[in-house]
Protein backbone atom coordinates (compact mmCIF):
# COMPACT_ATOMS: atom_id res chain seq x y z
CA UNK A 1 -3.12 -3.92 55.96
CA UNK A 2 -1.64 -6.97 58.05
CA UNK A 3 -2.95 -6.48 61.85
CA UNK A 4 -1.05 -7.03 65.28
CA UNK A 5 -3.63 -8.32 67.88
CA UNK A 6 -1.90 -5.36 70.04
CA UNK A 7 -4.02 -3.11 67.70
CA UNK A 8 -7.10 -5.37 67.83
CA UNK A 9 -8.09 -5.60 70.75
CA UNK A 10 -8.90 -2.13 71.01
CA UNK A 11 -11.37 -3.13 68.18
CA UNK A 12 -12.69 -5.64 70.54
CA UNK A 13 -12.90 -3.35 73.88
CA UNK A 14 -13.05 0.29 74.81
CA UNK A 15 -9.63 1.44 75.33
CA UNK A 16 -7.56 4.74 74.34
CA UNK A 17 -6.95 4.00 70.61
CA UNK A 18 -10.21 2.45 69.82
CA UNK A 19 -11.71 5.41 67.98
CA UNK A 20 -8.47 5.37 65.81
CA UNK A 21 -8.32 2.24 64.87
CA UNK A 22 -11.89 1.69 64.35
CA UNK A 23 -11.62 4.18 61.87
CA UNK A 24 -8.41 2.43 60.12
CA UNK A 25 -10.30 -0.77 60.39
CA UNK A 26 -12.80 0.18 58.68
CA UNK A 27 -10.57 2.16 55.73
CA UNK A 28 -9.18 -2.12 55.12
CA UNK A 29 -10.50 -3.87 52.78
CA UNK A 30 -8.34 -6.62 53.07
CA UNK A 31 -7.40 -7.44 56.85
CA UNK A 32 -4.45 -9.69 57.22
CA UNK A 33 -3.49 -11.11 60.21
CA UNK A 34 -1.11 -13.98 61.53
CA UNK A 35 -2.57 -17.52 62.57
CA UNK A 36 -2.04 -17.28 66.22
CA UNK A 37 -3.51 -13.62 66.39
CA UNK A 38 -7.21 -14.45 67.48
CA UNK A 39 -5.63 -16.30 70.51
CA UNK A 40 -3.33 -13.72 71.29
CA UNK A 41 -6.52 -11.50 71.29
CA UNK A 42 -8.51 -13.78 73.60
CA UNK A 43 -6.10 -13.93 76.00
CA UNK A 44 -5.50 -10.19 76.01
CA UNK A 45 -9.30 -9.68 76.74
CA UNK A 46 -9.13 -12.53 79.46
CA UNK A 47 -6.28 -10.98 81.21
CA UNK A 48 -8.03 -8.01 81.20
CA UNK A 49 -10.96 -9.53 82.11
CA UNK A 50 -9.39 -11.08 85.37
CA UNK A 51 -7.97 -7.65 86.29
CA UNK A 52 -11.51 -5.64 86.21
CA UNK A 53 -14.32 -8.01 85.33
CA UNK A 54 -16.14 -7.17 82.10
CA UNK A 55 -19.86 -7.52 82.03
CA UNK A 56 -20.88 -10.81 80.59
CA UNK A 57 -23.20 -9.61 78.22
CA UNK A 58 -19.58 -7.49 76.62
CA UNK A 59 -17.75 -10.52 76.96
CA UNK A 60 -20.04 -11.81 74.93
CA UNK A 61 -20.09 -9.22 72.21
CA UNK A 62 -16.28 -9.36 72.35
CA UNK A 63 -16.21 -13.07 71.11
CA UNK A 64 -18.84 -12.13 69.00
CA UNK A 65 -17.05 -9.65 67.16
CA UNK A 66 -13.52 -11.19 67.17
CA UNK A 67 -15.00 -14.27 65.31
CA UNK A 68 -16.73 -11.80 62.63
CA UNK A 69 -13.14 -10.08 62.05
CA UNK A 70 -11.58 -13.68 62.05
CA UNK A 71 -14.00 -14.80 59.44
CA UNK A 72 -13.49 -11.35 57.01
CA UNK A 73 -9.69 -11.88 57.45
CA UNK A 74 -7.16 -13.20 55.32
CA UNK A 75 -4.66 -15.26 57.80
CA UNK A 76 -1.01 -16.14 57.11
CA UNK A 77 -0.79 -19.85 57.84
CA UNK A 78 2.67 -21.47 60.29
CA UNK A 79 5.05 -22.81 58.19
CA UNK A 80 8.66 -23.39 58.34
CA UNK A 81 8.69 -20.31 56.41
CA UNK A 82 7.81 -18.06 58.74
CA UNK A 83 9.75 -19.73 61.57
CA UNK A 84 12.82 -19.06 59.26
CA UNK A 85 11.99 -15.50 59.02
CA UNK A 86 11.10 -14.64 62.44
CA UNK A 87 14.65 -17.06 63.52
CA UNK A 88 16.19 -14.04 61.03
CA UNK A 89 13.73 -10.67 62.94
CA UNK A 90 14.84 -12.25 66.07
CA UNK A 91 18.25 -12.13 65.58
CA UNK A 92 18.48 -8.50 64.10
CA UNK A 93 15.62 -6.87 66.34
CA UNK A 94 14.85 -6.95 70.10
CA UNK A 95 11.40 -8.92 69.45
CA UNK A 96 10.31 -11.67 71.59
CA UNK A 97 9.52 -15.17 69.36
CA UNK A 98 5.43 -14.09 69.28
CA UNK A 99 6.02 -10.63 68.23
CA UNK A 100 8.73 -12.39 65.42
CA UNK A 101 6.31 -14.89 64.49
CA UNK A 102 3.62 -11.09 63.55
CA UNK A 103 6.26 -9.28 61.60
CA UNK A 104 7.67 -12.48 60.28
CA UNK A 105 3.45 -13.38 58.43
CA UNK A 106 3.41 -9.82 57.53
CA UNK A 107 6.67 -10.00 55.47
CA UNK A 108 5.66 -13.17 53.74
CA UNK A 109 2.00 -11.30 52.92
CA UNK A 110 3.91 -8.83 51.19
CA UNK A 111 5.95 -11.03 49.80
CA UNK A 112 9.23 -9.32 50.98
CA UNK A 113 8.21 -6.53 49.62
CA UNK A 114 7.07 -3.99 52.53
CA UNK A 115 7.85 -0.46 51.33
CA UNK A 116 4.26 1.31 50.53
CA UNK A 117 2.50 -1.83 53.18
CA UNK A 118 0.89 -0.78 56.15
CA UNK A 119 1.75 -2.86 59.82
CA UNK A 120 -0.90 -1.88 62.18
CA UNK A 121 0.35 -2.33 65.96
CA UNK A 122 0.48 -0.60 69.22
CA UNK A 123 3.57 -2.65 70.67
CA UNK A 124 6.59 0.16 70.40
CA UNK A 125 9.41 -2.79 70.08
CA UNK A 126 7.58 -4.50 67.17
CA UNK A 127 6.43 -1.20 65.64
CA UNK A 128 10.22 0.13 65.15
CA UNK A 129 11.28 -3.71 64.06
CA UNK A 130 8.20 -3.41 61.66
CA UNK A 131 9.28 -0.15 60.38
CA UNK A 132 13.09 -0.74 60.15
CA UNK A 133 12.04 -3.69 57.66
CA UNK A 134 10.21 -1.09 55.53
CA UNK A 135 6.85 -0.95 56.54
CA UNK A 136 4.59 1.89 57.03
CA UNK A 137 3.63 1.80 60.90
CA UNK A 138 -0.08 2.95 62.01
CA UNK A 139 -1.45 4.07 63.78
């Protein structure tokens, strides 16, 4: 399954979807995510952070278990590639570059070849873009 950060954070923090995708996560055994996806995670939590103040000792476990799911997880590396394909997603799709740059890594996982591939994202504009290319959307 190739992961947006929109549906891993809720891995990393309590929030409304967490018991789903906890579940889903743990269904993977072969979590793929894009290169820029544990920043795009960290500054989700921070944000969220600043607007109600987590305890430090979960702030803690948050980094704590972000690096373990970085470490388990295969990543798709930047390369011209994927700039060329997300240059193509942006152009078709109402995406914004970052959320390109996710479906963009997922097609080149799948080798252009997304029917019967799961996309795992919250985001509503990247989860239609991700399905109109063929994927399966969860949750």
């Amino acid at each position: 399954m190739f992961w947006d950060s929109s549906a891993l954070v809720p891995l990393l923090v309590s929030e409304d979807q967490s018991a789903a995708l906890t579940t889903l996560a743990g269904e993977d055994r072969e979590m793929t995510m894009w290169w820029a996806t544990p920043l795009e995670c960290q500054s989700a939590v921070h944000r969220r952070h600043r607007e109600d103040p987590l305890a430090t000792e979960i702030m803690t476990a948050v980094t704590e278990r972000l690096r373990a799911i970085v470490e388990h997880a295969d990543t798709v590396s930047p390369t011209d590639e994927v700039r060329r394909r997300a240059a193509r997603l942006v152009s078709v799709h109402p995406l914004r570059a970052a959320d390109a740059l996710q479906l963009a890594s997922a097609l080149i996982w799948c080798e252009e070849q997304p029917q019967g591939e799961v996309f795992v994202c919250l985001d509503a504009r990247l989860r239609d873009a991700a399905h109109r290319e063929g994927f399966d959307v969860r949750p």
